[in-house]
N, C-alpha and C. Protein backbone atom coordinates (compact mmCIF):
# COMPACT_ATOMS: atom_id res chain seq x y z
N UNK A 1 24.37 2.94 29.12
CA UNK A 1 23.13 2.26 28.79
C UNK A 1 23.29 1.51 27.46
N UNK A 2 22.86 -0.07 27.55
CA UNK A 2 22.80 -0.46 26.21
C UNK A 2 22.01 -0.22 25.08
N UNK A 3 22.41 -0.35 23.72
CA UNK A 3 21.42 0.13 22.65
C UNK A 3 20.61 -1.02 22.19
N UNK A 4 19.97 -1.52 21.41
CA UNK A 4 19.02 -2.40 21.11
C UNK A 4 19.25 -2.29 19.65
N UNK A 5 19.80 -3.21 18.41
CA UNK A 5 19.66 -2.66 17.19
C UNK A 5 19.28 -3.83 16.64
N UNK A 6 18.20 -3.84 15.67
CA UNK A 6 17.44 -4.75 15.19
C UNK A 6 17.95 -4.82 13.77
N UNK A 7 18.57 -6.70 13.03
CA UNK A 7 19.35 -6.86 12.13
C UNK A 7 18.79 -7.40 11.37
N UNK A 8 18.01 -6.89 10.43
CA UNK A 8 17.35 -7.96 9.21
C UNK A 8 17.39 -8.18 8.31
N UNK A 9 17.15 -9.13 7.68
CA UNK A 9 17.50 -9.42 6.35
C UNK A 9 18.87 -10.15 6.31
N UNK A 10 18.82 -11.52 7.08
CA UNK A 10 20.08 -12.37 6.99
C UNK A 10 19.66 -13.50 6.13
N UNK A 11 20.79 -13.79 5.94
CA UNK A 11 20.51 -15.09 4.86
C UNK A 11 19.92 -16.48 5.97
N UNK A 12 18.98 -17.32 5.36
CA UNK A 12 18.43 -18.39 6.02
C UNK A 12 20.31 -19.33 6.89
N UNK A 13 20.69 -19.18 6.20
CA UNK A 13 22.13 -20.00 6.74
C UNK A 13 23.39 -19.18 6.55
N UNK A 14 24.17 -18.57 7.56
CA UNK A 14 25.04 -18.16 7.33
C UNK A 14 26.43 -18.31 8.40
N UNK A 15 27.57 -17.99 8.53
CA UNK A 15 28.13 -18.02 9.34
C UNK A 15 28.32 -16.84 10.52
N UNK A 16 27.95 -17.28 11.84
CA UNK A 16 28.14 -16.64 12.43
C UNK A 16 29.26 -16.19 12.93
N UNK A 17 30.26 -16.61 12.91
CA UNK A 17 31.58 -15.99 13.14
C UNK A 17 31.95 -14.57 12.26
N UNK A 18 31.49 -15.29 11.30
CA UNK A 18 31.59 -14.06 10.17
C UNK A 18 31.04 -12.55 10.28
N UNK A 19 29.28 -13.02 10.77
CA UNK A 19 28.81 -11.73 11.17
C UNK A 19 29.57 -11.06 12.90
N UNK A 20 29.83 -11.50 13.40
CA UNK A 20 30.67 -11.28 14.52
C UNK A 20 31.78 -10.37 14.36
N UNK A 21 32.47 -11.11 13.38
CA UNK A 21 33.71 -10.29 12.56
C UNK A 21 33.35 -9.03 12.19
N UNK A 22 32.22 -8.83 11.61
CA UNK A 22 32.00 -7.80 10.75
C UNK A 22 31.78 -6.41 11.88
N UNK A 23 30.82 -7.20 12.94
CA UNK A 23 30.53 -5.79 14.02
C UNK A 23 32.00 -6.23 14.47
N UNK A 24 32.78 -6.56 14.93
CA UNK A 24 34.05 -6.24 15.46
C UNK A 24 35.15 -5.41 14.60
N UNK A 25 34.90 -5.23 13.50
CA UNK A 25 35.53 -4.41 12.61
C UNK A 25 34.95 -3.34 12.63
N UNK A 26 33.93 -2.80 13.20
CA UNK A 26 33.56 -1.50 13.63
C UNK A 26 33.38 -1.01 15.16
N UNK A 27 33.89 -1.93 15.48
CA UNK A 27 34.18 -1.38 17.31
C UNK A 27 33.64 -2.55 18.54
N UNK A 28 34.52 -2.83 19.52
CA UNK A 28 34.17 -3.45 20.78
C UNK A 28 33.01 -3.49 20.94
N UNK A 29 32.24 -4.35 22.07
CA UNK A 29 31.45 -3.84 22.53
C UNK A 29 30.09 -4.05 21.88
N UNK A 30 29.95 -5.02 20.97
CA UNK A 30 28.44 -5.39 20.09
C UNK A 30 28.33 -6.52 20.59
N UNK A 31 27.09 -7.51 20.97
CA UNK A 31 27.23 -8.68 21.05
C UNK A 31 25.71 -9.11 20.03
N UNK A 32 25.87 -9.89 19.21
CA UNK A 32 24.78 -10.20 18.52
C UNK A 32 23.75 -11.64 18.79
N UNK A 33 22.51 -11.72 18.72
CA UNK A 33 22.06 -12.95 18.73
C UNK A 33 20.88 -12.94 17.82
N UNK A 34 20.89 -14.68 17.06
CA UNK A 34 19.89 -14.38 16.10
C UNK A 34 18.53 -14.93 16.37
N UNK A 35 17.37 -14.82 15.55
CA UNK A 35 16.43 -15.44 15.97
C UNK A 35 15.88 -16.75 15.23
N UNK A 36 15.72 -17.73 15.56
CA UNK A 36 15.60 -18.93 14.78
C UNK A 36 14.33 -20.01 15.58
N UNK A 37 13.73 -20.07 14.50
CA UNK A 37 12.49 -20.81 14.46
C UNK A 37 12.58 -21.76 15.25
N UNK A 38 11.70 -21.85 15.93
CA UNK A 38 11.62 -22.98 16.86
C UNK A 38 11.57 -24.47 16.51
N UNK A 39 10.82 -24.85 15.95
CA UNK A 39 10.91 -26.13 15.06
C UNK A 39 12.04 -26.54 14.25
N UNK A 40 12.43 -25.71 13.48
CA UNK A 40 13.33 -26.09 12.78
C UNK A 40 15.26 -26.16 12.99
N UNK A 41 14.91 -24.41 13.74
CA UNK A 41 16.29 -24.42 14.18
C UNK A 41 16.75 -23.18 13.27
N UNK A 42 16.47 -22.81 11.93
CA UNK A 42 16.97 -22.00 11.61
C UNK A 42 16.87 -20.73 11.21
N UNK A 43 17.64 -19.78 10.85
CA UNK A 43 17.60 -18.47 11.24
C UNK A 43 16.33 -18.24 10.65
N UNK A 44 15.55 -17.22 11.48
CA UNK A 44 14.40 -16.49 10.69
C UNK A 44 14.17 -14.76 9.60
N UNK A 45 15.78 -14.74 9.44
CA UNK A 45 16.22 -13.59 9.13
C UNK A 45 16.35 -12.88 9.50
N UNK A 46 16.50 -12.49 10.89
CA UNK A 46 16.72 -11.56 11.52
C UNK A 46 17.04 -11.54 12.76
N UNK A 47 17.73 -10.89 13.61
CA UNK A 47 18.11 -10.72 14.65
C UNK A 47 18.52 -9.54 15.51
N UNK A 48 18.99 -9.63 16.76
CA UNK A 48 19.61 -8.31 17.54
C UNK A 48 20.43 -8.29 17.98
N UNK A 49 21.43 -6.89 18.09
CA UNK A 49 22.54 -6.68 18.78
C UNK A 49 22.10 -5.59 19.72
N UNK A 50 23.06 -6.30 20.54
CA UNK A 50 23.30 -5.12 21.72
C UNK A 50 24.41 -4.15 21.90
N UNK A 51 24.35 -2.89 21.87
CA UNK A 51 25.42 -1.80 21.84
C UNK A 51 25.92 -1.64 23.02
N UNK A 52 27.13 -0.92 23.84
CA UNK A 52 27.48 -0.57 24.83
C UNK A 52 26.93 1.00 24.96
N UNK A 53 27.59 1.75 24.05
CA UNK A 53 27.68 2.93 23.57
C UNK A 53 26.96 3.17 22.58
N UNK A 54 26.07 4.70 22.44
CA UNK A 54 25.37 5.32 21.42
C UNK A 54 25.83 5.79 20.23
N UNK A 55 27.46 6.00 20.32
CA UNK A 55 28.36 6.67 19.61
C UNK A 55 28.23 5.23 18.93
N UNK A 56 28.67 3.69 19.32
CA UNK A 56 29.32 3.08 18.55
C UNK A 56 28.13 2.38 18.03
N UNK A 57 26.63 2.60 18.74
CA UNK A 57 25.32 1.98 17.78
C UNK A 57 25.20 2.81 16.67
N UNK A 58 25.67 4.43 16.59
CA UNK A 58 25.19 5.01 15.04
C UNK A 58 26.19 4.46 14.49
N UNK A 59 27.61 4.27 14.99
CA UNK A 59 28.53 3.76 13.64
C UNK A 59 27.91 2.95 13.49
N UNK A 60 27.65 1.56 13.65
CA UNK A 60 27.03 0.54 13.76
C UNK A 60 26.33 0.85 12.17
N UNK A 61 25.53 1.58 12.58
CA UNK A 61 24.17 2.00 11.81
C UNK A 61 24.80 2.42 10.40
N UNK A 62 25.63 3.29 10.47
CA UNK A 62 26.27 4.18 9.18
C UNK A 62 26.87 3.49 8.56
N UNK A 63 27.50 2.32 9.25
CA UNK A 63 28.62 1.98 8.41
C UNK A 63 28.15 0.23 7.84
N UNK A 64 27.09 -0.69 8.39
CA UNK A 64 26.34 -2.18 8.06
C UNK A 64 25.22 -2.05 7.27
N UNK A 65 24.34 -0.84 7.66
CA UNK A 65 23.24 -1.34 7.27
C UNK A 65 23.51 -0.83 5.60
N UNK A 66 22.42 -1.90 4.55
CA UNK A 66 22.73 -1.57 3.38
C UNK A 66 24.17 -2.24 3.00
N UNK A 67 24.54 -2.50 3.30
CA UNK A 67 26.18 -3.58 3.05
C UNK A 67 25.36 -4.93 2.68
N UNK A 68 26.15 -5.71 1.54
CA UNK A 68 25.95 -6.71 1.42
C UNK A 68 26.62 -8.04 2.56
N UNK A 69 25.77 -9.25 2.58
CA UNK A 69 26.07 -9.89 3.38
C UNK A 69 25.27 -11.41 3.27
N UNK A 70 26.34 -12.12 2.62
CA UNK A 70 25.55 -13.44 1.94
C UNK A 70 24.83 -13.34 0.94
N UNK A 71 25.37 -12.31 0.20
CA UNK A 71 23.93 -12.33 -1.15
C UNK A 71 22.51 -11.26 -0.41
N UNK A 72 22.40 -10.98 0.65
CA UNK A 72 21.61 -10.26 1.03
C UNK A 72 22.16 -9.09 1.57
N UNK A 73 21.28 -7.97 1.49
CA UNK A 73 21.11 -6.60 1.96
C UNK A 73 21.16 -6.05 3.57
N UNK A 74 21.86 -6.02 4.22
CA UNK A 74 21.70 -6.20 5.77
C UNK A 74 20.73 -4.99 6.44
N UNK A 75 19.43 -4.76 6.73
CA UNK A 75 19.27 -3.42 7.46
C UNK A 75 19.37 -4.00 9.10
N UNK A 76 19.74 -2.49 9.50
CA UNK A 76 19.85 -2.32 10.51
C UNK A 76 19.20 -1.17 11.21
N UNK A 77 18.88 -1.13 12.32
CA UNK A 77 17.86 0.05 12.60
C UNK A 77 17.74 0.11 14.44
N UNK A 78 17.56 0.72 14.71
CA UNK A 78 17.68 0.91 16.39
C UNK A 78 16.02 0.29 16.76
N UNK A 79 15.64 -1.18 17.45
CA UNK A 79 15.07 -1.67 17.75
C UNK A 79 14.10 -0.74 18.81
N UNK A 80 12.27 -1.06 18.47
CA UNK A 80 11.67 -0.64 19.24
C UNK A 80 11.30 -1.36 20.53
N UNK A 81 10.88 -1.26 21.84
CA UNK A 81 10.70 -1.65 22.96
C UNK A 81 9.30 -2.26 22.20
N UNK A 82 8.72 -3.36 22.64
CA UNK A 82 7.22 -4.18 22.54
C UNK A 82 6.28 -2.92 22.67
N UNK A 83 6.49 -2.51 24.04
CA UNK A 83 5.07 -1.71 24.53
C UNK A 83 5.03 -0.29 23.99
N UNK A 84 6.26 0.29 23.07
CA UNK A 84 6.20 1.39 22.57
C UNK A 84 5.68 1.60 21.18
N UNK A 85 5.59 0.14 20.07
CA UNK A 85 5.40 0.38 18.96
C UNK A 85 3.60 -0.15 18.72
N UNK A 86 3.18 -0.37 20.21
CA UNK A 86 1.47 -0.89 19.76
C UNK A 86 1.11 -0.30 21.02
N UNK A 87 -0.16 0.03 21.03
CA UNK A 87 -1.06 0.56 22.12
C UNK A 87 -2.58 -0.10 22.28
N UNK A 88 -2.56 -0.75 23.54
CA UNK A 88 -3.83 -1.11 23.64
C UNK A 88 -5.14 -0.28 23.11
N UNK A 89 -5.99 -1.11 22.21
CA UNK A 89 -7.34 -0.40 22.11
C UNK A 89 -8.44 -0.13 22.85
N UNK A 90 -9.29 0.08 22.82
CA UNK A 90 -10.53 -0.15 24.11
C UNK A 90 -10.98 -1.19 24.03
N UNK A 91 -10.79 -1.80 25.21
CA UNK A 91 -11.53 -3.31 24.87
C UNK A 91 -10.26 -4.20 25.80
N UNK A 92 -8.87 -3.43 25.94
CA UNK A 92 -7.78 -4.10 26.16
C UNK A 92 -7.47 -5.12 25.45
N UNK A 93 -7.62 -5.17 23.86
CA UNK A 93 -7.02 -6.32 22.94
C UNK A 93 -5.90 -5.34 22.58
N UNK A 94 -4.91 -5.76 22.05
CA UNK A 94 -3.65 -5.04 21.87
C UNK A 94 -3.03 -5.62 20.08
N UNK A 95 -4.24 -4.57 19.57
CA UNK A 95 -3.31 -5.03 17.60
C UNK A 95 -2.93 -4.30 17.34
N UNK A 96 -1.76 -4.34 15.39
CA UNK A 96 -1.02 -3.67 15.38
C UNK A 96 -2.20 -2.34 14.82
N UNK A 97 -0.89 -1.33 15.00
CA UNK A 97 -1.60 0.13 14.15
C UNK A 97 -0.67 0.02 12.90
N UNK A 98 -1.94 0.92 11.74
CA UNK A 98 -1.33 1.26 10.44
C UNK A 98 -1.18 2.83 10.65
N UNK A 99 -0.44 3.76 10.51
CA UNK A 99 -0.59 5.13 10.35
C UNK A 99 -1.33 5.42 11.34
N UNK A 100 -1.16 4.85 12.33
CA UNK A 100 -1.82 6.04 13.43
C UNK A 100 -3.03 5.45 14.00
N UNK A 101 -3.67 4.41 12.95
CA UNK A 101 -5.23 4.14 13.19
C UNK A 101 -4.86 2.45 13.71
N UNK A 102 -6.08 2.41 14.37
CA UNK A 102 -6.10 0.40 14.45
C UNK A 102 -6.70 0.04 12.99
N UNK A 103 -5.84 -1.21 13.22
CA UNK A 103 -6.37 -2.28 12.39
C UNK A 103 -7.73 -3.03 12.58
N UNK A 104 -8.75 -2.75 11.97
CA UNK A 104 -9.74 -3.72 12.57
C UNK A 104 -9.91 -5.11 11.57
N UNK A 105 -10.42 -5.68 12.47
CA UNK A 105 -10.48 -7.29 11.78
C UNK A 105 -11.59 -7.45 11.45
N UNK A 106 -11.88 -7.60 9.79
CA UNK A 106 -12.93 -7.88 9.43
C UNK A 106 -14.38 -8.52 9.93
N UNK A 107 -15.09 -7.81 9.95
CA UNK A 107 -16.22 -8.39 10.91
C UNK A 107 -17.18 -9.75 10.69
N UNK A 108 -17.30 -10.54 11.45
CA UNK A 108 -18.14 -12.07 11.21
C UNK A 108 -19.61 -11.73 11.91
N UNK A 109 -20.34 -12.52 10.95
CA UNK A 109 -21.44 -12.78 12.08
C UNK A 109 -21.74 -14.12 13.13
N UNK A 110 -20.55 -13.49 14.25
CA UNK A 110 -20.60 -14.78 15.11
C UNK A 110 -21.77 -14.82 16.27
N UNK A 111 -22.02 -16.11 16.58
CA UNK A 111 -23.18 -16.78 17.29
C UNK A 111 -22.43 -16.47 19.22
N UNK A 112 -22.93 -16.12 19.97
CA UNK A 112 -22.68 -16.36 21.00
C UNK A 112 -22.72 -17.63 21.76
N UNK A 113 -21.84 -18.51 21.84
CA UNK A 113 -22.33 -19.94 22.26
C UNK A 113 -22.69 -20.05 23.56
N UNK A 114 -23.75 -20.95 23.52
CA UNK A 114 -24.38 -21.68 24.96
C UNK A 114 -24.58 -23.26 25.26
N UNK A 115 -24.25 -24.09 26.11
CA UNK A 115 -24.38 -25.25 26.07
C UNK A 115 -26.15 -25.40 26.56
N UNK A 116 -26.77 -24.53 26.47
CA UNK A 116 -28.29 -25.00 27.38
C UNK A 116 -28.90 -24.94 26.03
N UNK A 117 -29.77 -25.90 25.63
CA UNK A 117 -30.53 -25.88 24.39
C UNK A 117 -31.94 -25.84 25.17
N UNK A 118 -32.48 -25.02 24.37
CA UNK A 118 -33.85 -24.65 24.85
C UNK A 118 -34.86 -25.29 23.84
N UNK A 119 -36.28 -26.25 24.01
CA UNK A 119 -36.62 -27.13 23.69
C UNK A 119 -37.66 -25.97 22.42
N UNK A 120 -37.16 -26.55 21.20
CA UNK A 120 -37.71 -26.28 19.88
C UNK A 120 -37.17 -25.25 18.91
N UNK A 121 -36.10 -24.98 19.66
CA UNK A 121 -35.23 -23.84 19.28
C UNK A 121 -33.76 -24.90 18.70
N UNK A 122 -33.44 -24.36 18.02
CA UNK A 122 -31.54 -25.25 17.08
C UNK A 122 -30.49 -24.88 18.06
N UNK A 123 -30.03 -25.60 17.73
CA UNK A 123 -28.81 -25.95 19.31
C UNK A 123 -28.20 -24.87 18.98
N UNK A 124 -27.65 -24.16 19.87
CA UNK A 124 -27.07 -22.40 19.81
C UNK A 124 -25.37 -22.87 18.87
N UNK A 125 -24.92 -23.80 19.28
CA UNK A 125 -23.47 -24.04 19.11
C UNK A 125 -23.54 -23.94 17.42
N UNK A 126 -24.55 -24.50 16.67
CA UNK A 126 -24.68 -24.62 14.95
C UNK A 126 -25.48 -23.68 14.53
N UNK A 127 -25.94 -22.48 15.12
CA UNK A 127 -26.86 -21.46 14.65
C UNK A 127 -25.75 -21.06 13.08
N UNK A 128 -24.63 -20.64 13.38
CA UNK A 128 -24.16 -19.99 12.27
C UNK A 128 -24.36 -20.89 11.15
N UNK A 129 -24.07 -22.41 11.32
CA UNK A 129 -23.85 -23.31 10.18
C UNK A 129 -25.28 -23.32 9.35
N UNK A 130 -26.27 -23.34 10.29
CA UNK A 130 -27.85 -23.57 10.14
C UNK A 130 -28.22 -22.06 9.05
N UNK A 131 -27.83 -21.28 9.39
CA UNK A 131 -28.23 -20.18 9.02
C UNK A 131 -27.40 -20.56 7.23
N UNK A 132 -25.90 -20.41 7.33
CA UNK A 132 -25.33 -21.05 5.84
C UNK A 132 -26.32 -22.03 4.97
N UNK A 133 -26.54 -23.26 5.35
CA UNK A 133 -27.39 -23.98 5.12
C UNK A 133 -29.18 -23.15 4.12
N UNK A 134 -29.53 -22.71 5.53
CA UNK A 134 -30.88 -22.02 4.98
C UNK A 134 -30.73 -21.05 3.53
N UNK A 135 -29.60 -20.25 4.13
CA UNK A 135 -29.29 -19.21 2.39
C UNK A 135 -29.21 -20.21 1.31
N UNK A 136 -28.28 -21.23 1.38
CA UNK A 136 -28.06 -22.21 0.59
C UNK A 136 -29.22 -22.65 -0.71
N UNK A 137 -30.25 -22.87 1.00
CA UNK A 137 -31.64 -23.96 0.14
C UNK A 137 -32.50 -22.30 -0.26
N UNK A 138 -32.49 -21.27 0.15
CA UNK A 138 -32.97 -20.50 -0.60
C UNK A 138 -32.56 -20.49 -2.01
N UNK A 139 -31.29 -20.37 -1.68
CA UNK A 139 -30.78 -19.77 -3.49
C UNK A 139 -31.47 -20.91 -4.07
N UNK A 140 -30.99 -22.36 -4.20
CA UNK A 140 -31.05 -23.44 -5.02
C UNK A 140 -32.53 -23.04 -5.72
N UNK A 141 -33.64 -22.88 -4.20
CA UNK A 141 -35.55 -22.94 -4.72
C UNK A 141 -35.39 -21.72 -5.74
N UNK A 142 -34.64 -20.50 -5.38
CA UNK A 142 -34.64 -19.45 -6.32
C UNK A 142 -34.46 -19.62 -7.77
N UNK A 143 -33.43 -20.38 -8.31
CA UNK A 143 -32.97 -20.33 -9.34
C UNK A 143 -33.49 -21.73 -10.11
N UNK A 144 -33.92 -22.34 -9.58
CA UNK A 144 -34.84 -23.75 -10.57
C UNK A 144 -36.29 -22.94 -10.90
């Protein structure tokens, strides 16, 4: 079974032959690929290898990570699967967790939008803006 090992902390530009070299100086059998920004093209600092063997992902592990490499620090760490490191909340939105707990996202007071405007009532789509507005002209009458 292959291993999954997640490589970060690469320099924005480096040679890849080089890092190639480096897992081949600790055993057959690694193949690496990096991840690089779509727009631009270049590395985003980080990337993954794939192990053959478990034996040769801890060398892997014992013997790169923490090694210098371009002026940078290389970690290395045995990559988590997507669906193992987040768990859907209720609601089926899927954010990250801190310690165990969800993250919640600061709360807004948002307007439910409707395209039907009902005659004498403010068009539903600008309620929030309308409402900004009104605090607004309160404060100003307040303070003159």
């Amino acid at each position: 079974m292959s291993v999954r090992l997640y490589v970060g902390n690469l320099p924005q530009t480096f040679d890849a032959k080089e890092l190639e070299a480096l897992f081949k100086a600790v055993g057959e059998g690694v193949r690496f690929k990096t991840v690089q920004d779509r727009e631009t093209g270049a590395c985003r600092g980080f990337g993954f290898a794939n192990v053959d063997e478990e034996k040769l992902a801890d060398t892997v592990i014992e013997q790169l990570n923490g090694r210098d490499f371009g002026g940078n620090t290389l970690r290395i760490e045995r990559s988590e699967r997507k669906d193992a490191r987040s768990t859907p909340i209720a609601g089926g939105s899927d954010r990250r967790q801190a310690g165990g707990t969800a993250v919640a996202r600061k709360a807004s007071n948002k307007v439910v939008h409707s395209d039907t405007v009902t005659e004498g009532a403010p068009d539903p789509r600008w309620a929030g803006e309308l409402s900004k507005l009104k605090s607004l002209l309160a404060n100003q009458t307040a303070t003159v």
